[in-house]
Protein backbone atom coordinates (compact mmCIF):
# COMPACT_ATOMS: atom_id res chain seq x y z
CA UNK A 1 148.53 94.33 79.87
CA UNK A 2 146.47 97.27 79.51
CA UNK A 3 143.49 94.68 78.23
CA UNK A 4 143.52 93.13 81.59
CA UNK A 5 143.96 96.62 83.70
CA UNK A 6 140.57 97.26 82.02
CA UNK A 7 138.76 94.47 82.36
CA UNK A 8 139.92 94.26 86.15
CA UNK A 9 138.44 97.95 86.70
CA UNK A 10 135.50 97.40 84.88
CA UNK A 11 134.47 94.35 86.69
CA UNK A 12 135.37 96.35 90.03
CA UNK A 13 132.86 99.23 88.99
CA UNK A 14 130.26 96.49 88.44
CA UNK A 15 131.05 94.92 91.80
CA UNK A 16 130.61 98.59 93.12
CA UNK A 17 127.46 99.50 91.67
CA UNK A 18 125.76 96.23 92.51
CA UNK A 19 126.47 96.26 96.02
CA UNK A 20 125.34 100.05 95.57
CA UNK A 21 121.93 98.76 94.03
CA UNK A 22 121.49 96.02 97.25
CA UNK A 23 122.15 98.69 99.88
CA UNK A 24 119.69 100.92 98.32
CA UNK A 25 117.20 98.31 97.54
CA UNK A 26 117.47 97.70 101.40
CA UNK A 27 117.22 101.33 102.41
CA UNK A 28 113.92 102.15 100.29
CA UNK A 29 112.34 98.76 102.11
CA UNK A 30 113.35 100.35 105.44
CA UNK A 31 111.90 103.68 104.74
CA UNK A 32 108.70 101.89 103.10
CA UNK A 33 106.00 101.57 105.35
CA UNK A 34 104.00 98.66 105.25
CA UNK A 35 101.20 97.16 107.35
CA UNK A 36 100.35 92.97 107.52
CA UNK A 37 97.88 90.83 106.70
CA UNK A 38 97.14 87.20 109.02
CA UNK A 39 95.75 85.11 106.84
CA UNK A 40 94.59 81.91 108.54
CA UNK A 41 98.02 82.08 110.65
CA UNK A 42 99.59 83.25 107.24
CA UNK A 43 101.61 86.49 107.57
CA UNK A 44 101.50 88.47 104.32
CA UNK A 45 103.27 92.18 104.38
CA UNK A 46 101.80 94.87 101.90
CA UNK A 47 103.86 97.90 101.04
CA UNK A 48 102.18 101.18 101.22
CA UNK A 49 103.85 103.73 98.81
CA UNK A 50 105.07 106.10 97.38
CA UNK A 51 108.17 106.59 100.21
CA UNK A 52 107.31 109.39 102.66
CA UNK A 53 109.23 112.04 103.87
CA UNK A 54 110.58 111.50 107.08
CA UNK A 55 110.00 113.99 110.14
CA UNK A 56 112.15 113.68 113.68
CA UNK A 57 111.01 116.75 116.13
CA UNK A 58 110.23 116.74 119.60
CA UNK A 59 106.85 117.79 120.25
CA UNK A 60 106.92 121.83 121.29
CA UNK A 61 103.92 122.60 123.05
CA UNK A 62 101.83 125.51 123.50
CA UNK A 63 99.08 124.69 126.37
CA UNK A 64 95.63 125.67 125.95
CA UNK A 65 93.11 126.01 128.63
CA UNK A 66 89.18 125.84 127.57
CA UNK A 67 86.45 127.69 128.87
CA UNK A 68 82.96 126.24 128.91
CA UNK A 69 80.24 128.01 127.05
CA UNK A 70 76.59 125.60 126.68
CA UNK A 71 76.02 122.46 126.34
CA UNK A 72 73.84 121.60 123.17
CA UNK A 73 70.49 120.00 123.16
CA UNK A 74 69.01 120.67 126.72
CA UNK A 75 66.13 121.42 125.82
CA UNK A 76 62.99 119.19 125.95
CA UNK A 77 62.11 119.41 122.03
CA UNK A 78 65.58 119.47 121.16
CA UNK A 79 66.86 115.94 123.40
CA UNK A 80 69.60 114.32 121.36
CA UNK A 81 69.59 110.69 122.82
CA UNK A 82 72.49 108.95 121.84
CA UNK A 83 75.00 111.63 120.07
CA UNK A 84 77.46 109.76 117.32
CA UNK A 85 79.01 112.73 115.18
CA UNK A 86 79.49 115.71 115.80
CA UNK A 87 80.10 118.72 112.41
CA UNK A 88 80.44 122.28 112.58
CA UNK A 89 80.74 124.97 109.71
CA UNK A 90 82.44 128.60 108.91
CA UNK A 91 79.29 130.16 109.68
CA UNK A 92 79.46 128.89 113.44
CA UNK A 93 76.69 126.50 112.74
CA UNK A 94 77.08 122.78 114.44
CA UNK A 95 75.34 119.93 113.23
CA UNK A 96 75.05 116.36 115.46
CA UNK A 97 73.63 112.83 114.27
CA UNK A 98 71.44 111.00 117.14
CA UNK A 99 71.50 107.37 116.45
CA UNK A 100 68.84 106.85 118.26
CA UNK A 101 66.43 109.02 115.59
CA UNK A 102 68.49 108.45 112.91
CA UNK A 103 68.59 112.45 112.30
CA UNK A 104 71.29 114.91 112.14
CA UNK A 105 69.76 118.23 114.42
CA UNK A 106 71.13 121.69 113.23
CA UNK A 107 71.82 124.61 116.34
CA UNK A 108 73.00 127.98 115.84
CA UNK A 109 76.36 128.96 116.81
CA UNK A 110 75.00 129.90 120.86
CA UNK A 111 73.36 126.82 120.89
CA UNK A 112 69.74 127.46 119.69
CA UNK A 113 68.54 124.33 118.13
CA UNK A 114 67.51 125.33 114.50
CA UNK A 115 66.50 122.18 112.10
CA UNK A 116 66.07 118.13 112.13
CA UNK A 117 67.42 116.48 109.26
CA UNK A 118 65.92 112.69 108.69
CA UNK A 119 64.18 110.46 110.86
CA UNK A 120 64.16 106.77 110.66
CA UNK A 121 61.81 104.56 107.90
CA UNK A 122 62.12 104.15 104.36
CA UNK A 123 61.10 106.88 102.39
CA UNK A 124 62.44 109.94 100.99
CA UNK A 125 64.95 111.83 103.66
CA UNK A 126 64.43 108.48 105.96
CA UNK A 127 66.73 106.35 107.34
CA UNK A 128 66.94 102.57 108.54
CA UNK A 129 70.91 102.28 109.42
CA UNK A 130 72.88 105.38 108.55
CA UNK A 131 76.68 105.35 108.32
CA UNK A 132 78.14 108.26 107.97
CA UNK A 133 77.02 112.14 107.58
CA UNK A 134 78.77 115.20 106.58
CA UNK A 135 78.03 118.87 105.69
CA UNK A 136 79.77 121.32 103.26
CA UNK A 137 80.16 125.15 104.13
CA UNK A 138 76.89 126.23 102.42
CA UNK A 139 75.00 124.06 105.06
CA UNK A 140 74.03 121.12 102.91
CA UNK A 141 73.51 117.85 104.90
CA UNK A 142 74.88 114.46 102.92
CA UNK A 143 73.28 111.30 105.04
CA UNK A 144 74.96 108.01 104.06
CA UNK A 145 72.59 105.19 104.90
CA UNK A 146 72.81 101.39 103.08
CA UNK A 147 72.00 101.63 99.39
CA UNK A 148 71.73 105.50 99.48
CA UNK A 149 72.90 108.87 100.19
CA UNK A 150 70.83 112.00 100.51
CA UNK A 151 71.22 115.43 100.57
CA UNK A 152 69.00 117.59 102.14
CA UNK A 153 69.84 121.34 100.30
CA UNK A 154 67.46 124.23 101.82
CA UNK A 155 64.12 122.54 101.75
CA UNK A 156 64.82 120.08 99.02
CA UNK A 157 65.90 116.56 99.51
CA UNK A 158 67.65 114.66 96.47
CA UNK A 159 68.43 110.89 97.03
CA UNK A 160 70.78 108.88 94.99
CA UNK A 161 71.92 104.87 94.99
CA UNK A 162 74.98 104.01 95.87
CA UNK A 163 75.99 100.65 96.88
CA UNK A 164 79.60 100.49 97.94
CA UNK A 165 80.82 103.75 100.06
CA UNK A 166 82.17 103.67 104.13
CA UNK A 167 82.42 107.19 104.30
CA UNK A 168 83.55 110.34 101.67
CA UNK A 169 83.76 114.13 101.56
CA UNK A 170 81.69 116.42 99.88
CA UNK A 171 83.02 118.88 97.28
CA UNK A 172 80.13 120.40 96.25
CA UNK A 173 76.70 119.87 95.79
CA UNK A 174 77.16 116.78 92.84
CA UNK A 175 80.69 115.85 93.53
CA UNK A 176 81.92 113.34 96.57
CA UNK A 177 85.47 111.79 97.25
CA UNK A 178 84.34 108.26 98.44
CA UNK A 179 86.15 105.93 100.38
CA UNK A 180 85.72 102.37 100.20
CA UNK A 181 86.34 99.38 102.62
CA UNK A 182 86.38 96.96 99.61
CA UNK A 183 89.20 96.34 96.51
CA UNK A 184 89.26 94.09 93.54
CA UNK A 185 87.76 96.47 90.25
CA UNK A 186 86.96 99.69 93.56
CA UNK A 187 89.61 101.79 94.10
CA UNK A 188 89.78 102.77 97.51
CA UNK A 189 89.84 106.47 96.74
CA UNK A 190 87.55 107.68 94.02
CA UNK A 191 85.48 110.83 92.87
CA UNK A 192 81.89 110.29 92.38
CA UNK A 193 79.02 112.41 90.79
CA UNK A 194 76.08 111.65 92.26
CA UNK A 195 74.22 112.51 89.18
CA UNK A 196 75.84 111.26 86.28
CA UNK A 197 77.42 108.33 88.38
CA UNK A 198 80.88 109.04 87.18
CA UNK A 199 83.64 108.08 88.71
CA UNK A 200 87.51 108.94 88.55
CA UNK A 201 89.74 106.60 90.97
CA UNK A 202 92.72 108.30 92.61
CA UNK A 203 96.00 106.79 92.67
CA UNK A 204 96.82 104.15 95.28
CA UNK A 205 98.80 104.49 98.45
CA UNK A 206 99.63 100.43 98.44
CA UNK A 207 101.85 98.58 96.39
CA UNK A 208 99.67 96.40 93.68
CA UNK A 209 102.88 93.87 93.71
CA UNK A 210 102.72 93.23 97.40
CA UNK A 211 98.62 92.61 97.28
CA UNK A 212 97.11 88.93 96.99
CA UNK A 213 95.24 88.02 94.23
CA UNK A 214 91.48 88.08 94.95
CA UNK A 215 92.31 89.91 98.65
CA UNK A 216 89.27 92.36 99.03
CA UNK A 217 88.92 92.84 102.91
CA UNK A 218 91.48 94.77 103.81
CA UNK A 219 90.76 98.68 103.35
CA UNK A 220 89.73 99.51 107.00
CA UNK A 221 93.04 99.15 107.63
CA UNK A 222 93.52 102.53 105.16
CA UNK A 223 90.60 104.05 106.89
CA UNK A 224 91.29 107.87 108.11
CA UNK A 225 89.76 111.51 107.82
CA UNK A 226 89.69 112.71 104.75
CA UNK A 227 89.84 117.00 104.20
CA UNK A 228 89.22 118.66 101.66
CA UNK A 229 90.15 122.07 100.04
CA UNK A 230 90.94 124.49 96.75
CA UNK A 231 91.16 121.12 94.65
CA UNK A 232 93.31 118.96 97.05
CA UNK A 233 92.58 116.29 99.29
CA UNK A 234 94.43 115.83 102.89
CA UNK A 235 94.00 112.46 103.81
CA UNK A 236 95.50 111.33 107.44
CA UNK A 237 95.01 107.73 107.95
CA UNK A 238 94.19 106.26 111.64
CA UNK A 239 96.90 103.68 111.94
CA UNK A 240 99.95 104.85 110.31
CA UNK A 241 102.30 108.32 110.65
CA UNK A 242 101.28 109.42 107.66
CA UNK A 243 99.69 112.36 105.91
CA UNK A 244 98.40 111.99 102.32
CA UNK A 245 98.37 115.38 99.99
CA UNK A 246 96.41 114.51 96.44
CA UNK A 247 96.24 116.96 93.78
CA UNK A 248 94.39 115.86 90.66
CA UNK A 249 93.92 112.44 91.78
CA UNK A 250 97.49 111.65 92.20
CA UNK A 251 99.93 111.24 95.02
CA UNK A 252 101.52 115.00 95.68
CA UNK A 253 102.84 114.71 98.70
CA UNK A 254 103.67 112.39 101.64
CA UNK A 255 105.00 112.93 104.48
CA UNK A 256 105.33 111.11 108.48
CA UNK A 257 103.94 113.10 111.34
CA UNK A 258 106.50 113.22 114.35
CA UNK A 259 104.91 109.97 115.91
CA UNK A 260 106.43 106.61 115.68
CA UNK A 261 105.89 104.19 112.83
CA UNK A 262 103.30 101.72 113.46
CA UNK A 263 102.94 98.47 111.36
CA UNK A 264 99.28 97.65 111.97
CA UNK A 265 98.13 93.79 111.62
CA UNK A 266 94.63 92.70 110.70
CA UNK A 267 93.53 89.33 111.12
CA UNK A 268 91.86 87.52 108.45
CA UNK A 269 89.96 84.09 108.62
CA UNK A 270 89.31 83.18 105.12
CA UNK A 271 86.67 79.98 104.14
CA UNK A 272 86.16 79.09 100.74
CA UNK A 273 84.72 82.00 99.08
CA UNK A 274 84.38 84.21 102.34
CA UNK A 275 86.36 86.44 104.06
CA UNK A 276 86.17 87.75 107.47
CA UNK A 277 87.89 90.39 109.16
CA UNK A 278 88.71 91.11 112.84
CA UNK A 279 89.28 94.96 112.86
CA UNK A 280 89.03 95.33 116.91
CA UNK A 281 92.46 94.41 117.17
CA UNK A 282 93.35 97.46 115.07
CA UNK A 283 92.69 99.65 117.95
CA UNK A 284 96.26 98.55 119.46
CA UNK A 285 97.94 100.25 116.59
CA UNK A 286 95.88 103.55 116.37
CA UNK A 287 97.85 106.54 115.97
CA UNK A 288 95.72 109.56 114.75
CA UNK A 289 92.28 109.81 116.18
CA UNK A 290 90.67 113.13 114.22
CA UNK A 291 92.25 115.80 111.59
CA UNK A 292 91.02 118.65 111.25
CA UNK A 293 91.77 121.85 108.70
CA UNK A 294 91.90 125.05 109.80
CA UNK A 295 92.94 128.14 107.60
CA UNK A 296 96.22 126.92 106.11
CA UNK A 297 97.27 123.98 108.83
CA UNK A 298 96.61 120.57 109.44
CA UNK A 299 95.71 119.85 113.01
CA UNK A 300 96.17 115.93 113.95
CA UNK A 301 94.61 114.51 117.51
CA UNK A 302 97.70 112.33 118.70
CA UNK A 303 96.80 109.28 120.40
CA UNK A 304 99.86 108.55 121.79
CA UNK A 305 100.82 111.97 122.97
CA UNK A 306 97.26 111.72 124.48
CA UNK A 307 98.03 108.84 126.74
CA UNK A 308 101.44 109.95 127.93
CA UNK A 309 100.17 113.52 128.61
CA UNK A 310 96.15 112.58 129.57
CA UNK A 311 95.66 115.81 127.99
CA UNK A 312 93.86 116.62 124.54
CA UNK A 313 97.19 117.20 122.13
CA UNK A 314 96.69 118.18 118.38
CA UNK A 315 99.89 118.17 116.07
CA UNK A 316 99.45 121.10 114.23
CA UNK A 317 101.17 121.02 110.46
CA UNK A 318 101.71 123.16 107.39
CA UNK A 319 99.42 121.83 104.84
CA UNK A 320 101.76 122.18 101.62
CA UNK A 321 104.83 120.79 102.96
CA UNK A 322 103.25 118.96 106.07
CA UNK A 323 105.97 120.55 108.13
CA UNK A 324 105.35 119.98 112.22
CA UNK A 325 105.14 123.49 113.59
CA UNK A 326 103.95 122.77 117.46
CA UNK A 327 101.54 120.80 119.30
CA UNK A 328 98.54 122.30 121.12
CA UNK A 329 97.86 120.70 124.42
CA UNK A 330 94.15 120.96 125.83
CA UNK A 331 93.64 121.00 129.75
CA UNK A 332 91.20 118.84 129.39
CA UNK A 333 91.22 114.66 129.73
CA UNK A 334 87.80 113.50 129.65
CA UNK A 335 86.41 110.42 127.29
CA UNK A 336 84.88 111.02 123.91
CA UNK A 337 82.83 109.55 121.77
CA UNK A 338 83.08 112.41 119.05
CA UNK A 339 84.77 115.81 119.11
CA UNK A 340 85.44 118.57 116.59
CA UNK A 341 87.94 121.60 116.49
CA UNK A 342 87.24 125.41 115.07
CA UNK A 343 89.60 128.17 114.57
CA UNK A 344 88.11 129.34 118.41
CA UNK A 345 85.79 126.18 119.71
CA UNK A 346 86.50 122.76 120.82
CA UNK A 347 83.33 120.44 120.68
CA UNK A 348 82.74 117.30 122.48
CA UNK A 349 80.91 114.23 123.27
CA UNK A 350 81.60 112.94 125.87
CA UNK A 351 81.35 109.61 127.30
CA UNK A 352 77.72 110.20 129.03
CA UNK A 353 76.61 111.32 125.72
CA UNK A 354 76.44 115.15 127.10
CA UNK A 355 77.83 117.04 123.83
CA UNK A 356 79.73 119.95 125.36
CA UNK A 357 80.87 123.46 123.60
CA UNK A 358 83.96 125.14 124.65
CA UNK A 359 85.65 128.60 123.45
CA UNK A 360 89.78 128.41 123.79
């Protein structure tokens, strides 16, 4: 008798913890984000990991108003035709790409036009199609152009191949974190030495399980702004909730931002050996439009909070724990093409290519 009272509670405790190990298997895929993959009408979902931590707060705002100071390149010598990017530094200095000239033009912090940076050709410190630019605090320029990136330190200029980068960070003068658009043997995340070509891939933020054999074209989908500082990298990607906190090339810390979930689709035609993507319909899942770090916070342009208020609102978070603090709302609604945030200035470019300064 006492046989049977056994077996009948230990096959009760297995009932128990299975259903246990269901439920939870069913919770985790809920709290997994994930984004999709069309596929020639196919529908294939990829799991981005590790499981965030999950923030619910109303937005408290604290409403800033902006008072105009210059705008930059008035000046006959110092016309900036066609304004892309806009960078500025600790030192007050502000930096803009024309891709019309393919330079990057330096001004001081009231505006005084300083340096040019590149022009277009071929040679040393030229460029024929430049991507992407950035500039690290001690005011070196990094130009990424196809095949290439230079840096233009002082009055040197050091050029280096590289064949596979979208855009990166700079984290001194040898050492990038690029970002790539392509998979298969390239991580999307790695450190690179431009010198000694070394490189050190950072963990993943998808599941390997839930990718396709032989997919490649899918990392604009992970695209985002990457920030960097004292050894860790904040990475805030454009189409999901998410901010990314790496330490060492691993996963710290993950966290939603206090916007709703978006599962972003990108649509894939795939023919024979080729692949080709349509990222324009990405744009209907955009969440974050620019990060920016400032002192010890996070500050995150909300797209959505954007459109319901048609006011300029950055999520401001605590970079450690990515805690939501409050949400600074800009009296200001006009297009941009590119804009930047300080400690104390708000630049823009706006959508007649005037690139505007304000103090707030």
């Amino acid at each position: 008798m006492k046989s049977k009272i056994v077996i009948t509670i230990l096959v009760f405790a297995a009932m128990i913890v299975s259903v246990y190990l269901v439920l939870n298997k069913d919770n985790e895929s809920i709290k997994r984000q994930y984004f999709i993959l069309d596929i020639n009408g196919l529908e294939h979902k990829v799991n981005l990991m590790p499981v965030p931590v999950v923030q619910k707060a109303g937005r408290k705002y604290v409403d800033k108003k902006l008072h105009y100071l210059f705008e930059l390149g008035e000046e006959a010598d110092t016309v900036i035709y066609i304004p892309s990017h806009i960078r500025a530094i600790e030192d007050g200095s502000v930096f803009v790409e024309d891709a019309v000239t393919r330079s990057v033009n330096k001004f001081s912090p009231d505006g005084k036009f300083i340096q040019k940076y590149g022009k277009y050709g071929k040679g040393p410190g030229e460029f024929t199609r430049p991507k992407y630019f950035e500039v690290d605090n001690a005011g070196r320029v990094f130009m990424l152009d196809y095949g290439k990136i230079t840096v233009f330190d002082n009055n040197e200029i050091f050029e280096y191949p590289i064949n596979y980068a979208d855009f990166f960070k700079p984290i001194d003068a040898d050492d990038l974190i690029l970002f790539n658009n392509l998979f298969g043997n390239i991580s999307l995340i790695e450190k690179y030495n431009l010198r000694t070509k070394e490189k050190v891939a950072f963990e993943e933020i998808y599941e390997p399980d839930t990718k396709l054999p032989g997919m490649k074209n899918f990392g604009t989908l992970l695209f985002g702004t990457p920030l960097y500082t004292s050894n860790k990298l904040i990475y805030v990607p454009y189409y999901f909730n998410l901010i990314y906190i790496f330490e060492n090339e691993k996963v710290k810390r993950v966290a939603t931002t206090i916007d709703q979930e978006s599962h972003p689709k990108l649509l894939i035609k795939s023919e024979g050996n080729y692949e080709f993507t349509y990222d324009k319909y990405l744009t209907d899942f955009q969440i974050n439009e620019s990060s920016f770090l400032i002192n010890d916070f996070l500050y995150i342009l909300s797209l959505p909070a954007r459109k319901e208020t048609k006011k300029f609102v950055f999520d401001v978070y605590e970079i450690n724990s990515c805690t939501y603090i409050h949400s600074l709302r800009f009296d200001y609604s006009e297009s941009f093409i590119s804009i930047y945030l300080t400690k104390n200035r708000f630049f823009l470019v706006n959508g007649d290519y005037k690139i505007k300064v304000f103090s707030y």
